[in-house]
PDB file of N, CA and C in Angstrom:
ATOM      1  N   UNK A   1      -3.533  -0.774 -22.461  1.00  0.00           N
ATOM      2  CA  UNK A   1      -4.265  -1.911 -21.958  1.00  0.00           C
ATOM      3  C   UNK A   1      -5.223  -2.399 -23.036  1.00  0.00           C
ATOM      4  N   UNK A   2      -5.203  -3.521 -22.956  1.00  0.00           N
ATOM      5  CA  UNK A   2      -6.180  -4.186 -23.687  1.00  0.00           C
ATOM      6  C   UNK A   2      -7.265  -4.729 -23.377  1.00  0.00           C
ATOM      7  N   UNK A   3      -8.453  -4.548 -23.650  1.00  0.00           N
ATOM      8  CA  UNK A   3      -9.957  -4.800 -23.271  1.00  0.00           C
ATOM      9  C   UNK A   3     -10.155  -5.818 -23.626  1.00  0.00           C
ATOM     10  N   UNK A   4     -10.465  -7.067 -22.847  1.00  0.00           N
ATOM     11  CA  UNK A   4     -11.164  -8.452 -23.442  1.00  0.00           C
ATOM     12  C   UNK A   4     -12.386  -8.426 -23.834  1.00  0.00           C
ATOM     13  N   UNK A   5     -12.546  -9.393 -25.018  1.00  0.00           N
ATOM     14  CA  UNK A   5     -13.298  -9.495 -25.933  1.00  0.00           C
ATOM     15  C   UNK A   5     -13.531 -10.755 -25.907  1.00  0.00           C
ATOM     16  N   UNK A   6     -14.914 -11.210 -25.698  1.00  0.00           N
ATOM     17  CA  UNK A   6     -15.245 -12.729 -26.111  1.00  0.00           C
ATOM     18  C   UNK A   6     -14.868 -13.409 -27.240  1.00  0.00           C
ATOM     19  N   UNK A   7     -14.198 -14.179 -27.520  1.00  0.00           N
ATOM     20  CA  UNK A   7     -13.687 -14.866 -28.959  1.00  0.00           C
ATOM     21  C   UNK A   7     -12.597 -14.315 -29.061  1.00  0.00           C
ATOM     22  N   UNK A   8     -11.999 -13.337 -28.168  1.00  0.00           N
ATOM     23  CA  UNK A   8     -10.662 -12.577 -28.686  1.00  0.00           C
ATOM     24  C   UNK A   8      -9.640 -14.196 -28.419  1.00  0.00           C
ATOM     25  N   UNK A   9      -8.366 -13.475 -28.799  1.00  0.00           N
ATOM     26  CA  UNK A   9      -6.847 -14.463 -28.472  1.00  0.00           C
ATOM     27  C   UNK A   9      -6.387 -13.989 -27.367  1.00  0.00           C
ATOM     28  N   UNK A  10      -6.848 -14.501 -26.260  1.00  0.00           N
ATOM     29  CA  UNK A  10      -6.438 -13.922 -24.947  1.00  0.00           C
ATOM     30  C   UNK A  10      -5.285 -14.511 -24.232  1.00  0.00           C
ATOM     31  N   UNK A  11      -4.108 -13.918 -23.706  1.00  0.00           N
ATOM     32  CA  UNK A  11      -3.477 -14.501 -22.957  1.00  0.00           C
ATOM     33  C   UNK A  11      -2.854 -14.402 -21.651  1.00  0.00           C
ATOM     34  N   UNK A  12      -2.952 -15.802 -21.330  1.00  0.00           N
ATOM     35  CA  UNK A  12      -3.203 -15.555 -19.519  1.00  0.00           C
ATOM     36  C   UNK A  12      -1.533 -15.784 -19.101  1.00  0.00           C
ATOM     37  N   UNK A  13      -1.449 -14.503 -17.927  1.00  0.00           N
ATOM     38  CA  UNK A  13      -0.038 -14.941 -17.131  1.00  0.00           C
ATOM     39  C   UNK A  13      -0.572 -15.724 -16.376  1.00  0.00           C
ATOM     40  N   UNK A  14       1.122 -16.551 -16.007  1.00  0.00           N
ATOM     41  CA  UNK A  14       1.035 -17.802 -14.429  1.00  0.00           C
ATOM     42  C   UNK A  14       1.068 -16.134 -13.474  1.00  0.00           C
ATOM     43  N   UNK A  15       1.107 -17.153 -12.233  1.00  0.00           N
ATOM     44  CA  UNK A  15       1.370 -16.421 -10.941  1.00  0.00           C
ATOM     45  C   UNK A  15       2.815 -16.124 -11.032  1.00  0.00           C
ATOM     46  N   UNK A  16       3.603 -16.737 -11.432  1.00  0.00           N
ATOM     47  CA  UNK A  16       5.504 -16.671 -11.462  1.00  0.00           C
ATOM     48  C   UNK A  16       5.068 -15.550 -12.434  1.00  0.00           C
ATOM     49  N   UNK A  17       4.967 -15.654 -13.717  1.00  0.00           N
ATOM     50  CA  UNK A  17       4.996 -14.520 -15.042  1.00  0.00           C
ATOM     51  C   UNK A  17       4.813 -13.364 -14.311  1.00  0.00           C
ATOM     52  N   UNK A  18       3.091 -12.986 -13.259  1.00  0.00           N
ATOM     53  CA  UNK A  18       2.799 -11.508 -13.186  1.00  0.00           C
ATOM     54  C   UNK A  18       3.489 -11.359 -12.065  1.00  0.00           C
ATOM     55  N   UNK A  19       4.683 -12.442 -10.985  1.00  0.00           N
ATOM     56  CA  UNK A  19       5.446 -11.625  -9.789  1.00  0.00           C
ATOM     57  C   UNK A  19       6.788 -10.672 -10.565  1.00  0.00           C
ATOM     58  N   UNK A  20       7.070 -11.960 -11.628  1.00  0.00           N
ATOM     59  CA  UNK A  20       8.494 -11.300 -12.480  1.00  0.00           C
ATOM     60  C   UNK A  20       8.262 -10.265 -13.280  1.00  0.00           C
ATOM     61  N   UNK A  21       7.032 -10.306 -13.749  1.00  0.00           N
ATOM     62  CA  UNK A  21       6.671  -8.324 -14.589  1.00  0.00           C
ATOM     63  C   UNK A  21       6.441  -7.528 -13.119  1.00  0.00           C
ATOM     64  N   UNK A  22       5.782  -7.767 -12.074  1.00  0.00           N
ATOM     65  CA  UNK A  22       6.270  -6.845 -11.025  1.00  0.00           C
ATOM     66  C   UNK A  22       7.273  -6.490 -10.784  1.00  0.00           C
ATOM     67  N   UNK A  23       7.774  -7.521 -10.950  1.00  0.00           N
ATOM     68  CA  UNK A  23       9.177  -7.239 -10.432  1.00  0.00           C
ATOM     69  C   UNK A  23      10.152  -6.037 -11.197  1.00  0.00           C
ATOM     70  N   UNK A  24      10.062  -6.698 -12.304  1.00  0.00           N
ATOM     71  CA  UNK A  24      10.520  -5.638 -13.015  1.00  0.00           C
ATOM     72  C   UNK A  24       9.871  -4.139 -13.470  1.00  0.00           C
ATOM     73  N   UNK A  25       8.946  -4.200 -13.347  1.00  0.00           N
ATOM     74  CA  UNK A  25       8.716  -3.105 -13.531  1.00  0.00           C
ATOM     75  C   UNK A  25       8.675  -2.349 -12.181  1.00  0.00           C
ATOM     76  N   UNK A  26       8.822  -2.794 -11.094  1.00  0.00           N
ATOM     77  CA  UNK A  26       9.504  -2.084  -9.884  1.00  0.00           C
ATOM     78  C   UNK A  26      10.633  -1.764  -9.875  1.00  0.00           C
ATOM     79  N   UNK A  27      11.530  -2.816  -9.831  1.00  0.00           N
ATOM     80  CA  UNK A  27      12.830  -3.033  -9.710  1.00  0.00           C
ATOM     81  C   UNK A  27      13.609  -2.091 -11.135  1.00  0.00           C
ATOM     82  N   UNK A  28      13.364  -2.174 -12.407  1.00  0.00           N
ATOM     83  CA  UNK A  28      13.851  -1.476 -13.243  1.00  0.00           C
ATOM     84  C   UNK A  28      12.992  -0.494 -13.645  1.00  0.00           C
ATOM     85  N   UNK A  29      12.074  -0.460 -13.924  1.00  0.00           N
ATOM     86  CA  UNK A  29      11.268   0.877 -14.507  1.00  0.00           C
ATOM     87  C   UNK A  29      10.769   1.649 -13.483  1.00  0.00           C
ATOM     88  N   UNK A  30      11.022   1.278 -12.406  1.00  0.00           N
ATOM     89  CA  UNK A  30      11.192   2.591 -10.473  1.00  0.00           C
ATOM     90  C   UNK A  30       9.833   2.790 -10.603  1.00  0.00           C
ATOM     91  N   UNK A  31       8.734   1.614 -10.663  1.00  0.00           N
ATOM     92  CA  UNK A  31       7.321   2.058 -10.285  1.00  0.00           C
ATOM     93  C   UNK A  31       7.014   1.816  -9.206  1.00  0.00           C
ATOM     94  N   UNK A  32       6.753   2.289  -8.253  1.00  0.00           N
ATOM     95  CA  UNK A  32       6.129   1.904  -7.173  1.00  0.00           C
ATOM     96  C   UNK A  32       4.884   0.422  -7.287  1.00  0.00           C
ATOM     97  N   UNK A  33       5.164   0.034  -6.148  1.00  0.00           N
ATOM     98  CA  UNK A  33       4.389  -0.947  -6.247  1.00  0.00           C
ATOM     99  C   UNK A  33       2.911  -0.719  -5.975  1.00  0.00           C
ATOM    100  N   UNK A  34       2.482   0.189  -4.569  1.00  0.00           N
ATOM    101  CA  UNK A  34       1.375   0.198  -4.642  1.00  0.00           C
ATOM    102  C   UNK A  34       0.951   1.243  -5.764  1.00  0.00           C
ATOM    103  N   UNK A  35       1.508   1.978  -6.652  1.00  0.00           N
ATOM    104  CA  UNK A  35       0.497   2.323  -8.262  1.00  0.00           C
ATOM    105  C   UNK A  35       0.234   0.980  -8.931  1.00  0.00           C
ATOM    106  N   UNK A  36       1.055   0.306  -9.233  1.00  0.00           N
ATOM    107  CA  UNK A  36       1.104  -0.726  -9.681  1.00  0.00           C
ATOM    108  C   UNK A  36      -0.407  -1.799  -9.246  1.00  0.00           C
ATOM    109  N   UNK A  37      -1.161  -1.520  -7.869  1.00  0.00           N
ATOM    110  CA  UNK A  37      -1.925  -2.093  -7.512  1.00  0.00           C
ATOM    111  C   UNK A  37      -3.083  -0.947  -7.821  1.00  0.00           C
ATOM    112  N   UNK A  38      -2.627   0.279  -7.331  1.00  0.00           N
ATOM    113  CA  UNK A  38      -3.692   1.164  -7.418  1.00  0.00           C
ATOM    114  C   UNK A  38      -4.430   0.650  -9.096  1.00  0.00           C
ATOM    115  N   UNK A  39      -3.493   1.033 -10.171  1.00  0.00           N
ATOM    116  CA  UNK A  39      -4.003   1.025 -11.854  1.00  0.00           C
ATOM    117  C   UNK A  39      -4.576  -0.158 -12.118  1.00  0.00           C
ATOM    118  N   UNK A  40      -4.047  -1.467 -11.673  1.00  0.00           N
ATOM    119  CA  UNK A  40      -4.791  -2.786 -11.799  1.00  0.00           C
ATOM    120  C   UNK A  40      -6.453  -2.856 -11.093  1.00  0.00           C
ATOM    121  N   UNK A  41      -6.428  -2.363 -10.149  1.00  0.00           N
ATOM    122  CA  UNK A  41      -7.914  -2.129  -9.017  1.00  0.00           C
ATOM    123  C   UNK A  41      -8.273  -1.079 -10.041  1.00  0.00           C
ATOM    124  N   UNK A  42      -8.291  -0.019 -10.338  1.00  0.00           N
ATOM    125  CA  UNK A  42      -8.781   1.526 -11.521  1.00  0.00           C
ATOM    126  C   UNK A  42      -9.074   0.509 -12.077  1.00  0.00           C
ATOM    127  N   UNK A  43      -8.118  -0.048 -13.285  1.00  0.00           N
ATOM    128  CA  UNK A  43      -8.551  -0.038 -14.361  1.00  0.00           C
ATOM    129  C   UNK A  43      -9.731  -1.914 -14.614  1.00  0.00           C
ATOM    130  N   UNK A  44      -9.811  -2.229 -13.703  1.00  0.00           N
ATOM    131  CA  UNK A  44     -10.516  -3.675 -13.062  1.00  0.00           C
ATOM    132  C   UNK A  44     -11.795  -2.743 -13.217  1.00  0.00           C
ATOM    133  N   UNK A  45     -12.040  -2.067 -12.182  1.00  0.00           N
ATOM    134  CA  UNK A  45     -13.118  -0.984 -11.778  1.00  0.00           C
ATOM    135  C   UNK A  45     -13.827  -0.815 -12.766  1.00  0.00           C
ATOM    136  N   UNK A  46     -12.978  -0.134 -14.015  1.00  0.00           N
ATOM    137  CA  UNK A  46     -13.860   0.779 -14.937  1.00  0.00           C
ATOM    138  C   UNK A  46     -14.391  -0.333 -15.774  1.00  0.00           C
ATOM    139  N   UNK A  47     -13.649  -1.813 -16.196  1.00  0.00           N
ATOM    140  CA  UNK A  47     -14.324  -2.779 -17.188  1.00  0.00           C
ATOM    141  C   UNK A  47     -14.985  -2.964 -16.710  1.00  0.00           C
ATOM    142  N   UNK A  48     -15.434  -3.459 -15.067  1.00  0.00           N
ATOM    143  CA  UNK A  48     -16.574  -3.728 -14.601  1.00  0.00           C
ATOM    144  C   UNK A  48     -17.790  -2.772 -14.870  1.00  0.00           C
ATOM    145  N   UNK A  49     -17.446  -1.658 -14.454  1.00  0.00           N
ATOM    146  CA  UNK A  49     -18.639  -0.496 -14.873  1.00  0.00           C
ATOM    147  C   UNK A  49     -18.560  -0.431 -16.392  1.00  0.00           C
ATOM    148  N   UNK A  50     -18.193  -0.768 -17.283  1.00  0.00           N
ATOM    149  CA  UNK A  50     -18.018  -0.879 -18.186  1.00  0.00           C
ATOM    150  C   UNK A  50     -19.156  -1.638 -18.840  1.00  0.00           C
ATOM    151  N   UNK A  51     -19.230  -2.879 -18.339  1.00  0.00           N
ATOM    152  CA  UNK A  51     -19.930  -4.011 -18.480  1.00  0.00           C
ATOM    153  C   UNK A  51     -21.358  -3.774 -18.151  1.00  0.00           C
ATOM    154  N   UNK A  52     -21.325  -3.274 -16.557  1.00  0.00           N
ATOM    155  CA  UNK A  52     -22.505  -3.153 -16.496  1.00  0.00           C
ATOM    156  C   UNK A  52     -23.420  -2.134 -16.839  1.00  0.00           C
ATOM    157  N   UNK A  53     -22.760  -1.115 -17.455  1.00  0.00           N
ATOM    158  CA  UNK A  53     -23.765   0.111 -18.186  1.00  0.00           C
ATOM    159  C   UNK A  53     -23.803  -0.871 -18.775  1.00  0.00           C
ATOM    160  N   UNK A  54     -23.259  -1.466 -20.305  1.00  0.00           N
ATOM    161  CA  UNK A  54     -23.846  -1.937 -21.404  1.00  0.00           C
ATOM    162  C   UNK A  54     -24.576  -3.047 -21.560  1.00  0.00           C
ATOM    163  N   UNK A  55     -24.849  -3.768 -20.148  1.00  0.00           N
ATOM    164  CA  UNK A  55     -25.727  -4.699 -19.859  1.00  0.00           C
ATOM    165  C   UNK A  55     -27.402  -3.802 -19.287  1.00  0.00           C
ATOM    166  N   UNK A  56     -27.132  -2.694 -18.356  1.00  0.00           N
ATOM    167  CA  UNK A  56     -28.380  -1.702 -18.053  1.00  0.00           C
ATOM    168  C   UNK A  56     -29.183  -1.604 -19.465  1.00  0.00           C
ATOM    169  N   UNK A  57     -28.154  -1.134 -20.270  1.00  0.00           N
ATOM    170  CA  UNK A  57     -29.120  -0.311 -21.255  1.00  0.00           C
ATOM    171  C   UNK A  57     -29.282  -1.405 -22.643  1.00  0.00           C
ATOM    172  N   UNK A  58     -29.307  -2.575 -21.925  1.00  0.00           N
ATOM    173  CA  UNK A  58     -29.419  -3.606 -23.399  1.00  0.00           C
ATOM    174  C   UNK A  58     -30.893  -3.479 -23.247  1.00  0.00           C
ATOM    175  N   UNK A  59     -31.758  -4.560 -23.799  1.00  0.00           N
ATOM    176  CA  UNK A  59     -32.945  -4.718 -24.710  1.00  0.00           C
ATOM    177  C   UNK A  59     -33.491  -5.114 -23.141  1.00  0.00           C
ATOM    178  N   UNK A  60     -33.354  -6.321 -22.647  1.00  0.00           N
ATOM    179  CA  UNK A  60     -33.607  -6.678 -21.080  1.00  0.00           C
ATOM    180  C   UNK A  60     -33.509  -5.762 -20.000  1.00  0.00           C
ATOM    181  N   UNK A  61     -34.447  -4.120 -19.692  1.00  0.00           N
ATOM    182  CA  UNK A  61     -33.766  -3.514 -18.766  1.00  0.00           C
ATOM    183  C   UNK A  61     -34.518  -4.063 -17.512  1.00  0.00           C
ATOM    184  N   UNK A  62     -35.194  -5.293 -16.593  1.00  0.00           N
ATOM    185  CA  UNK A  62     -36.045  -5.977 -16.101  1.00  0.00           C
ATOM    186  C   UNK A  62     -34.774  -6.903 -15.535  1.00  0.00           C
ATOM    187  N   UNK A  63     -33.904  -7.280 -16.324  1.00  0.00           N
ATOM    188  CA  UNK A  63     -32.967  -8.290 -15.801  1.00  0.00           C
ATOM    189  C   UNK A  63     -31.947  -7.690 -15.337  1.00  0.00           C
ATOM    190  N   UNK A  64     -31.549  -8.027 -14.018  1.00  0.00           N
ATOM    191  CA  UNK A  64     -30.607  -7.108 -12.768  1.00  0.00           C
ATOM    192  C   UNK A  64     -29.004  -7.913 -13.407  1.00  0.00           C
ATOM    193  N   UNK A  65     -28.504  -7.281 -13.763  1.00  0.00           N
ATOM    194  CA  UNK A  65     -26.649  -7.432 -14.113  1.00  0.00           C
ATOM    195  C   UNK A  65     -26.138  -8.294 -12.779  1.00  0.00           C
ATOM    196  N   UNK A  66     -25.393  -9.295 -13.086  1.00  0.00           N
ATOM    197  CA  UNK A  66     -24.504 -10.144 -11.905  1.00  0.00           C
ATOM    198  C   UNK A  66     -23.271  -9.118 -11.879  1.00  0.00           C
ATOM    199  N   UNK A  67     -22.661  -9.510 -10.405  1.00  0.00           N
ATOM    200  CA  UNK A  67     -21.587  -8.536 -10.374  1.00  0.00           C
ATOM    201  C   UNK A  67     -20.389  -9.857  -9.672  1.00  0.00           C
ATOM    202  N   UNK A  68     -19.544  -9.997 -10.217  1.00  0.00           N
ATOM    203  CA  UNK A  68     -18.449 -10.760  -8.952  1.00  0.00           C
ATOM    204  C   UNK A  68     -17.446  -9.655  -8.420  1.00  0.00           C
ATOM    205  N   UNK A  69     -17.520 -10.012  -7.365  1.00  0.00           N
ATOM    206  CA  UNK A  69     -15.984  -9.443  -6.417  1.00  0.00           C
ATOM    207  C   UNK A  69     -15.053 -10.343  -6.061  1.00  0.00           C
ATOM    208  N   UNK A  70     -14.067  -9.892  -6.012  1.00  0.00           N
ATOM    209  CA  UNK A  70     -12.571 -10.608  -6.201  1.00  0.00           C
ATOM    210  C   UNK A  70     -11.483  -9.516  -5.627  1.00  0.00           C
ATOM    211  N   UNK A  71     -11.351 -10.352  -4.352  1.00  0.00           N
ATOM    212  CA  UNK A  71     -10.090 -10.025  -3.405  1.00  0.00           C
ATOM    213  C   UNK A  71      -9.442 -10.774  -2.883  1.00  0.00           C
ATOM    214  N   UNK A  72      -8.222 -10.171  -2.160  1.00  0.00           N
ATOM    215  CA  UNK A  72      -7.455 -10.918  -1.531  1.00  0.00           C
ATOM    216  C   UNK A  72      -6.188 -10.424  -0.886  1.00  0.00           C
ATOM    217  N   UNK A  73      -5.549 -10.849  -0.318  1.00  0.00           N
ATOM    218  CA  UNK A  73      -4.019 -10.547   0.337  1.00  0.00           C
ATOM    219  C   UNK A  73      -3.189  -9.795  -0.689  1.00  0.00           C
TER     220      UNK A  73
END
């Protein structure tokens, strides 16, 4: 996995792109789907905590870290 980086070359899947890498990587590489959700939610998780240690312990420890949540069906 790759960690985003501000200024990095980032690139975004459509909604079609990340059903057809599901797909396949269900359908041919025999992953289950809910790991497939479990590792995306993990590994979501840890950049977030990620973020916000290294926002705690910046120079500003007075200014409270924003957090978004993001769910859905």
């Amino acid at each position: 996995m790759h960690e985003y980086k501000k200024g990095s070359d980032v690139r975004i899947m459509t909604r079609d792109q990340v059903r057809g890498f599901d797909s396949f990587a269900i359908n041919t590489l025999g992953i289950v789907g809910v790991m497939l959700m479990e590792n995306a939610g993990r590994s979501c998780a840890e950049l977030v905590m990620k973020e916000l240690d290294s926002r705690l312990r910046g120079n500003d420890k007075k200014q409270q870290p924003e957090v978004v949540i993001i769910c859905g069906a």
